[in-house]
N, C-alpha and C. Protein backbone atom coordinates (compact mmCIF):
# COMPACT_ATOMS: atom_id res chain seq x y z
N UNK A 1 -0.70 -19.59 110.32
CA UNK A 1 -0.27 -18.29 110.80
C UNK A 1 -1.49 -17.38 110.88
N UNK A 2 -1.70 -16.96 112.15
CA UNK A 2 -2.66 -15.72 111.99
C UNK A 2 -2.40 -14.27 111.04
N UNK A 3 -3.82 -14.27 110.86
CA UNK A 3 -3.55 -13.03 109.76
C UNK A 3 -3.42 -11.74 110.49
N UNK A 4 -2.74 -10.77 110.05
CA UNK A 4 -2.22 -9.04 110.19
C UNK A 4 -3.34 -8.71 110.57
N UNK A 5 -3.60 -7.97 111.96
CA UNK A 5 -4.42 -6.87 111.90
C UNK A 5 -3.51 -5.35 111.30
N UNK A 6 -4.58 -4.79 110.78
CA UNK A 6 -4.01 -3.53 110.18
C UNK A 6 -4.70 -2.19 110.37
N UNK A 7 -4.40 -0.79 110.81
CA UNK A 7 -5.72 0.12 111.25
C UNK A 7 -6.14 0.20 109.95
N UNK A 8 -7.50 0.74 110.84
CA UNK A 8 -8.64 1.09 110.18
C UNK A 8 -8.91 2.30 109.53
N UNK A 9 -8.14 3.50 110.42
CA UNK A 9 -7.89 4.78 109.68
C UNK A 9 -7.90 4.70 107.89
N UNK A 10 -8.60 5.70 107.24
CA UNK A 10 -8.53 5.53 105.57
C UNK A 10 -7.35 6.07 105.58
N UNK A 11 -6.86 7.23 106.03
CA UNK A 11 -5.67 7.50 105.62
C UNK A 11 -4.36 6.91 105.33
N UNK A 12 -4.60 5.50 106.53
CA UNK A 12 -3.07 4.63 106.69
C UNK A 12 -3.49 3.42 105.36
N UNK A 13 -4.77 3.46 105.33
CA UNK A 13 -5.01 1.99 104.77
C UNK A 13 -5.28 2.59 102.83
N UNK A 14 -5.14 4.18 102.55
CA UNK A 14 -4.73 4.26 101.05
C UNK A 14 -3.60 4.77 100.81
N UNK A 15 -2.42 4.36 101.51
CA UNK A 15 -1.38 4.74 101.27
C UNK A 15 -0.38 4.50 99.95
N UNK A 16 -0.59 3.07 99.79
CA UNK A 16 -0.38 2.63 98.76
C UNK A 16 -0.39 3.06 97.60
N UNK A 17 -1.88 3.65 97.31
CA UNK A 17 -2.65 4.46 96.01
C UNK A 17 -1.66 5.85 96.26
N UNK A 18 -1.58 6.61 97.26
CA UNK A 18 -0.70 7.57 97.10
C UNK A 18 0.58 7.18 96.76
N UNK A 19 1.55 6.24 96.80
CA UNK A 19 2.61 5.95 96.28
C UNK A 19 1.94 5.57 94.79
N UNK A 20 1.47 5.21 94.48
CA UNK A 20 0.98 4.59 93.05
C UNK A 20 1.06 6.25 92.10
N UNK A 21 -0.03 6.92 92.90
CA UNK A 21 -0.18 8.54 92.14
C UNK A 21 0.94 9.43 92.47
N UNK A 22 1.95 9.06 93.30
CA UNK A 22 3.35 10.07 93.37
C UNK A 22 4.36 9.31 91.98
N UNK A 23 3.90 8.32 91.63
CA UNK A 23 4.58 7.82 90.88
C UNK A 23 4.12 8.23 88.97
N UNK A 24 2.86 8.67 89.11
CA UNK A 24 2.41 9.77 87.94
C UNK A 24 1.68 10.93 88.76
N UNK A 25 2.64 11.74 88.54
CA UNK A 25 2.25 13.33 88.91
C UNK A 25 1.48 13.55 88.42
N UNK A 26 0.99 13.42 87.23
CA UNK A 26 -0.35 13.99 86.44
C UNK A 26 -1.62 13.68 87.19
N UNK A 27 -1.50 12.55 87.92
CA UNK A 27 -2.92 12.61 88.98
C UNK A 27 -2.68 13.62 89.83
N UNK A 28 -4.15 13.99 89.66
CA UNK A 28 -4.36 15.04 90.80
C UNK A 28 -4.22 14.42 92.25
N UNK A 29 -4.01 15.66 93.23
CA UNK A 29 -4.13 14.91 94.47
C UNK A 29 -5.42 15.55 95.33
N UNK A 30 -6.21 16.28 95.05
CA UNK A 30 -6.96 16.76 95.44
C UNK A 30 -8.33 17.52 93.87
N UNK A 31 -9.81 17.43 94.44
CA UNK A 31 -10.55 18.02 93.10
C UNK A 31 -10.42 19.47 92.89
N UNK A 32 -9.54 20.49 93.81
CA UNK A 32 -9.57 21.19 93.19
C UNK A 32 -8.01 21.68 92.36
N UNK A 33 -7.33 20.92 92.66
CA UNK A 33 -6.19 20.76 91.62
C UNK A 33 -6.26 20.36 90.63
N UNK A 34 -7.25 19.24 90.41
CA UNK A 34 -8.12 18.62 89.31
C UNK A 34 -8.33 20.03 88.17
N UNK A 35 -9.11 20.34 88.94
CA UNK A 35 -9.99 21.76 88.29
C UNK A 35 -9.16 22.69 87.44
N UNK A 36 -8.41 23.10 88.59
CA UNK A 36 -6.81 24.12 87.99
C UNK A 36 -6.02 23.32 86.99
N UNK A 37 -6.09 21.90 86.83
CA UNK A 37 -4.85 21.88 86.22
C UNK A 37 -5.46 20.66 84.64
N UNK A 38 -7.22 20.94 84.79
CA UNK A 38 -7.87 20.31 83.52
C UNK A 38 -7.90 21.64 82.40
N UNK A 39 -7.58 21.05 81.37
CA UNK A 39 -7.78 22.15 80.31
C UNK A 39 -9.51 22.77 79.82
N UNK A 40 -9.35 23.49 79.07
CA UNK A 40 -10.84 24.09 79.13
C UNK A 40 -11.54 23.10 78.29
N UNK A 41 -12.86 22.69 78.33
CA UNK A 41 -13.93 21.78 78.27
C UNK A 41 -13.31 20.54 77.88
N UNK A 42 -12.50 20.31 78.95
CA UNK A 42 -11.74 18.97 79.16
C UNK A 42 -12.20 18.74 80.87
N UNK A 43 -12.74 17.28 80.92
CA UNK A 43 -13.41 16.44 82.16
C UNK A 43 -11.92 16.50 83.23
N UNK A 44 -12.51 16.93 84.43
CA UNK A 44 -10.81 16.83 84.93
C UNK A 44 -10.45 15.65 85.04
N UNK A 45 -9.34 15.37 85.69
CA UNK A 45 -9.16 14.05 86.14
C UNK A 45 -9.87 13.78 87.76
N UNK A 46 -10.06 12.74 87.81
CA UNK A 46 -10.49 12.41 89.51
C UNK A 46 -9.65 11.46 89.99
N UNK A 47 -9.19 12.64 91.46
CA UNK A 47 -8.32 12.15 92.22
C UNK A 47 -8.71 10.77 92.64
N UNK A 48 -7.67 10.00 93.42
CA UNK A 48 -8.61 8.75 93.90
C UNK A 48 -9.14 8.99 95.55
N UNK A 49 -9.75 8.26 95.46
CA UNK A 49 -10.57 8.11 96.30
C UNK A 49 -10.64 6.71 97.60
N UNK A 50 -10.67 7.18 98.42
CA UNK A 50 -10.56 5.91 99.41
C UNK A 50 -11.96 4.80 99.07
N UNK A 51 -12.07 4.02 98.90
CA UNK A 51 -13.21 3.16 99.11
C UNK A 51 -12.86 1.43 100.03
N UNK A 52 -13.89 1.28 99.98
CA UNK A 52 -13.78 -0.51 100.81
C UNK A 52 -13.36 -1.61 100.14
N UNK A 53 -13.86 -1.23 98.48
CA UNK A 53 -13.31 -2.54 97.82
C UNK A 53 -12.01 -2.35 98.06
N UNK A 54 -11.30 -1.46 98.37
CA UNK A 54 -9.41 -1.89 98.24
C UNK A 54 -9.20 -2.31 98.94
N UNK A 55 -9.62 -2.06 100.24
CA UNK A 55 -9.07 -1.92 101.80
C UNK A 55 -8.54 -3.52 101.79
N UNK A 56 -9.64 -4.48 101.54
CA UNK A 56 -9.40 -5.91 101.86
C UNK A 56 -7.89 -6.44 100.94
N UNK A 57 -7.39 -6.10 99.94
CA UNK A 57 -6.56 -6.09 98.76
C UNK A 57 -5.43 -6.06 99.18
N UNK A 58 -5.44 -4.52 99.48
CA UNK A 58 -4.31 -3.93 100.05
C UNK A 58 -3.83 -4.95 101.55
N UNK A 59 -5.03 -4.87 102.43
CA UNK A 59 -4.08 -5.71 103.50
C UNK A 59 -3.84 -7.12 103.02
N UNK A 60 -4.44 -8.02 102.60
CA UNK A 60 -3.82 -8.78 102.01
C UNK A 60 -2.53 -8.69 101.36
N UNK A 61 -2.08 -7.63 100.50
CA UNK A 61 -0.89 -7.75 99.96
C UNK A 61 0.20 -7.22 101.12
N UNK A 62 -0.38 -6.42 101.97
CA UNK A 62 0.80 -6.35 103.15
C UNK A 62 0.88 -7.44 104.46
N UNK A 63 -0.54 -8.77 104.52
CA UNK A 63 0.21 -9.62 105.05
C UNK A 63 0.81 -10.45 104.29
N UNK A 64 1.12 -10.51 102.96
CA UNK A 64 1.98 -11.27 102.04
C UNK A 64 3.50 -11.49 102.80
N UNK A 65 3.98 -9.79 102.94
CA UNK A 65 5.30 -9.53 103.65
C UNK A 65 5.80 -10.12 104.94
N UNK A 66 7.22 -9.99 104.85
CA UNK A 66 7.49 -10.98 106.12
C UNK A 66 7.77 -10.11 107.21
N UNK A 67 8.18 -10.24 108.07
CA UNK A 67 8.51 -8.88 109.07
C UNK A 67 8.75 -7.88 108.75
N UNK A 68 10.65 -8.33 108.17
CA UNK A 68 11.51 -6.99 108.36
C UNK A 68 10.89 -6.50 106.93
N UNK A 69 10.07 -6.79 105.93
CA UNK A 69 9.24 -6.09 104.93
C UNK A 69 8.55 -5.35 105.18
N UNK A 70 7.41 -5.71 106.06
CA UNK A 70 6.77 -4.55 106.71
C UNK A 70 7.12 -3.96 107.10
N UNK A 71 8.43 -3.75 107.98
CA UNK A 71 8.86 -2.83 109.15
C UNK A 71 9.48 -1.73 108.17
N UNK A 72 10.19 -2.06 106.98
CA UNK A 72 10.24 -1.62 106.01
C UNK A 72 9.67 -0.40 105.44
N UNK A 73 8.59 -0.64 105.47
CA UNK A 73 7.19 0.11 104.67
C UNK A 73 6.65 0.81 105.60
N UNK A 74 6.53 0.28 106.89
CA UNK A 74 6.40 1.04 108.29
C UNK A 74 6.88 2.24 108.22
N UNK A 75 8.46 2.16 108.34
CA UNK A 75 9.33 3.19 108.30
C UNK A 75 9.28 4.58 107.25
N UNK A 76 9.60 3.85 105.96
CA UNK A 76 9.61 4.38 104.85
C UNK A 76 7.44 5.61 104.48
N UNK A 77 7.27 4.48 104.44
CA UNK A 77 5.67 4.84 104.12
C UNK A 77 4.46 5.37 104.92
N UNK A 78 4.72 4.90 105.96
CA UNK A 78 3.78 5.07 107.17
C UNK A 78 4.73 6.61 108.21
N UNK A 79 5.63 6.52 108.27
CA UNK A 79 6.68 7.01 109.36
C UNK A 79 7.29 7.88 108.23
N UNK A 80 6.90 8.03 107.43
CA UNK A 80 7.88 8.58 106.06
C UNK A 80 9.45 9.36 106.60
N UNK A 81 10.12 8.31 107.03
CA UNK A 81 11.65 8.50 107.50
C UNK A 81 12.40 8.06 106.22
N UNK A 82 13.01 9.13 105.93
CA UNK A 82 14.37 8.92 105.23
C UNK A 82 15.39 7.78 104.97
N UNK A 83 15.88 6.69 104.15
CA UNK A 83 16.52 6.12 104.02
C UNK A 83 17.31 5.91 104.73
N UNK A 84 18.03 6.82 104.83
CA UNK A 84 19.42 6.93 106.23
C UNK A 84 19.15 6.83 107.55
N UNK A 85 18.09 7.20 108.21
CA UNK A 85 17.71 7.57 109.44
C UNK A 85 16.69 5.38 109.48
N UNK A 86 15.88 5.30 108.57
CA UNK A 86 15.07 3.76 108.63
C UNK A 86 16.43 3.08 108.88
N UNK A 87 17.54 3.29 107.57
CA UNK A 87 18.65 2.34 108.05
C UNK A 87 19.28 2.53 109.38
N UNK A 88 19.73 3.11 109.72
CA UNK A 88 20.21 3.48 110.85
C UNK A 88 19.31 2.40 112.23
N UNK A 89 17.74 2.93 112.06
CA UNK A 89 16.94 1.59 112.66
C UNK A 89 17.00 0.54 112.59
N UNK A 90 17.34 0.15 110.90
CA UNK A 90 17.36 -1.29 111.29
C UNK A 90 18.41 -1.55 110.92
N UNK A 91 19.73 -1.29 111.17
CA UNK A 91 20.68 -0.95 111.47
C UNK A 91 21.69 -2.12 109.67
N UNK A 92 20.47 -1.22 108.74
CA UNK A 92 21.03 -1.41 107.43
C UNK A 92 21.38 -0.64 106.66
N UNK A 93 23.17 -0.50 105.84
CA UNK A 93 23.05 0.39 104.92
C UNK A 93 21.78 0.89 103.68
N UNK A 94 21.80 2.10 103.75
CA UNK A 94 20.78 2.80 102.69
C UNK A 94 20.60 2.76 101.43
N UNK A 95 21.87 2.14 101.13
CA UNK A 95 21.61 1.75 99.59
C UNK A 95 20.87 0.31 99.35
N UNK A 96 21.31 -0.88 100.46
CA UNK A 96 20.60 -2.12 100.60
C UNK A 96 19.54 -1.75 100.96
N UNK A 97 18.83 -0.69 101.51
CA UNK A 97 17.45 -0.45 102.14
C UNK A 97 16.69 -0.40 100.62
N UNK A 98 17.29 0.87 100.06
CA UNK A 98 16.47 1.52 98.88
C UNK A 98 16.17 0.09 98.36
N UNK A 99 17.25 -0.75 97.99
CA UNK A 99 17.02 -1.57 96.81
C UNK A 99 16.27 -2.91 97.13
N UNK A 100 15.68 -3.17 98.81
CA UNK A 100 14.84 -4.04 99.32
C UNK A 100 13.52 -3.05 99.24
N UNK A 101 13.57 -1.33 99.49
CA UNK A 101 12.40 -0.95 99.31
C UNK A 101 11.86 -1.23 97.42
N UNK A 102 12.65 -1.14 96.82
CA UNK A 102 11.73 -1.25 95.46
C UNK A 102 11.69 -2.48 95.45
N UNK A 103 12.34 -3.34 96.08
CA UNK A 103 11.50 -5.09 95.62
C UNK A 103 10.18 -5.42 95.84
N UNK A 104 10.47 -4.25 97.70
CA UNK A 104 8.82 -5.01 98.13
C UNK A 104 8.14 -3.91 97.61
N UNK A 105 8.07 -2.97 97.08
CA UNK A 105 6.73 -2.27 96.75
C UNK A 105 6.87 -2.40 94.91
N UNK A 106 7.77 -3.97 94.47
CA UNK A 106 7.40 -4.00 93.35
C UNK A 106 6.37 -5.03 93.97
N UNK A 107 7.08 -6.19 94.44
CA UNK A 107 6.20 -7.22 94.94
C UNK A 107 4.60 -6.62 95.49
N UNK A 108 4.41 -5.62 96.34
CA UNK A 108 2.82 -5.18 96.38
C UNK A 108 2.63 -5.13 95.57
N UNK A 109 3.06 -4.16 94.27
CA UNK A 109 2.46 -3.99 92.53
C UNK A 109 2.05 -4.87 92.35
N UNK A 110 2.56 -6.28 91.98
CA UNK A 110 2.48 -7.41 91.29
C UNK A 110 1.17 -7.89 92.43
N UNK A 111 1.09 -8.64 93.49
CA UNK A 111 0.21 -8.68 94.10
C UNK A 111 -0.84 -7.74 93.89
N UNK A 112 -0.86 -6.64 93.66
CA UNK A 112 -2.18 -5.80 93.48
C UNK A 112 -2.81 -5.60 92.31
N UNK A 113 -2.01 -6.04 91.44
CA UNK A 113 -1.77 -6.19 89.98
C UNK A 113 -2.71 -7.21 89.76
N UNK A 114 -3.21 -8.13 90.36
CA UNK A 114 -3.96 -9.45 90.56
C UNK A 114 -5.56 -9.35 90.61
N UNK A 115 -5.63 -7.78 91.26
CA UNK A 115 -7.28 -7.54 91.42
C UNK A 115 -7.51 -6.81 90.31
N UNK A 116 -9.15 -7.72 90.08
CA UNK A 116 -8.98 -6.44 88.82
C UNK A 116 -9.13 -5.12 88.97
N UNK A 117 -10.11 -4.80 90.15
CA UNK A 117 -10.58 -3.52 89.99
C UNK A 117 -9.40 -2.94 90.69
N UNK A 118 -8.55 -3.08 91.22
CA UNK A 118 -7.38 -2.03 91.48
C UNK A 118 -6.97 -1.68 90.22
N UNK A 119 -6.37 -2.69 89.77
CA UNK A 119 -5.98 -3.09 88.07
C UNK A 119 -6.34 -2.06 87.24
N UNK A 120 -7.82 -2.23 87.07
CA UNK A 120 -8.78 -0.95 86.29
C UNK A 120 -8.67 0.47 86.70
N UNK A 121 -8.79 0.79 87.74
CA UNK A 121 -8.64 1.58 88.54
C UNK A 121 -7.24 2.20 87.97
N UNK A 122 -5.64 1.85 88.09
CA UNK A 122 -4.90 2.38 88.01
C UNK A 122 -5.12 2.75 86.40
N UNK A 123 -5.26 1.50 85.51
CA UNK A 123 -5.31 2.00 84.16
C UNK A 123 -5.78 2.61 84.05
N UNK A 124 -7.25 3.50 84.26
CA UNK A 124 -8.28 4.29 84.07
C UNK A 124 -7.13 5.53 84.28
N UNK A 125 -6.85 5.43 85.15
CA UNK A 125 -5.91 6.86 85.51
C UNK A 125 -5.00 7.02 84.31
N UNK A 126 -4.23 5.89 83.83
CA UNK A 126 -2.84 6.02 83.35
C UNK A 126 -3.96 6.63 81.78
N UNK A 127 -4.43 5.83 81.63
CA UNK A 127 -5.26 6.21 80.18
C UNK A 127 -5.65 7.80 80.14
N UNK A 128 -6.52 8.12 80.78
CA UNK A 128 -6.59 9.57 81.16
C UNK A 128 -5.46 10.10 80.85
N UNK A 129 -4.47 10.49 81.55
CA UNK A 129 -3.40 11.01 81.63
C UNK A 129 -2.69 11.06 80.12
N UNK A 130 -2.95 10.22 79.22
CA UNK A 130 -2.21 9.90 77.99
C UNK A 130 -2.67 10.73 77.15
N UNK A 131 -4.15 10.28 77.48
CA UNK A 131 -5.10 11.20 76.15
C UNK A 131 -4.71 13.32 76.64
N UNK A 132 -4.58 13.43 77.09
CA UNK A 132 -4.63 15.00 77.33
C UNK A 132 -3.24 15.39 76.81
C-alpha cells in the first residue's frame, strides 16, 4: 500500500499536540500566557512548539488509520465540525461517532506513545504542571 501524503502546513501537521495540551489546560498555549499565568520567580511553562522531529511520527500514526478513521479526524480535528453535523456526513449517529472518535485518538496516543521523544516531550509537560 502506498503511504499517505499529508500537508506540509505546521499548523495542520501539530494538531495532534494541540489536542494533547487541550487535554491539560495548564499548558500554556501561547509564551505570553506562559508569562501571565507563571508564578513569581517560577520558570514559566513552554508552550509547545512545532518542530521536524514530530512531523515524521505523527504522519506515521495517521497512516496507521483506515479511511473512515481518518475521515474521522478530518472532520472532527482538521474541519473542527461538531459531532452531529461529522455524523450527519458520514451519515453516523453521534454517540457511535464520539465513541469511534476516542478509540482512534486513543489508538494515535498509544502509537505516539512509542516515540520516545514525543513520549518525553509530553511528560516534561505533565511533570511541570504537577510541581507548581
Amino acid at each position: 500500500m502506498p503511504k499517505r501524503v499529508f500537508p506540509k502546513d505546521t499548523q495542520e501537521s501539530a494538531w495532534l499536540f494541540d489536542l494533547a495540551n487541550r487535554r491539560h489546560p495548564s499548558v500554556p498555549a501561547s509564551e505570553i500566557q506562559a508569562v501571565m499565568e507563571a508564578l513569581p520567580y517560577v520558570e514559566p511553562l513552554r508552550p509547545f512548539r512545532y518542530t521536524a522531529k514530530f512531523e515524521d511520527p505523527i504522519k506515521d500514526a495517521l497512516a496507521s488509520l483506515d479511511d473512515l478513521e481518518l475521515e474521522i479526524v478530518m472532520l472532527l480535528a482538521f474541519e473542527q465540525l461538531s459531532l452531529r453535523v461529522a455524523g450527519r456526513i458520514l451519515g453516523i449517529p453521534k454517540t457511535t461517532l464520539a465513541r469511534r472518535r476516542d478509540a482512534i485518538y486513543q489508538k494515535l496516543r498509544t502509537i505516539l506513545n512509542t516515540n520516545e521523544e514525543i513520549r518525553e516531550h509530553l511528560l516534561n509537560g505533565t511533570r511541570r504542571n504537577n510541581s507548581t
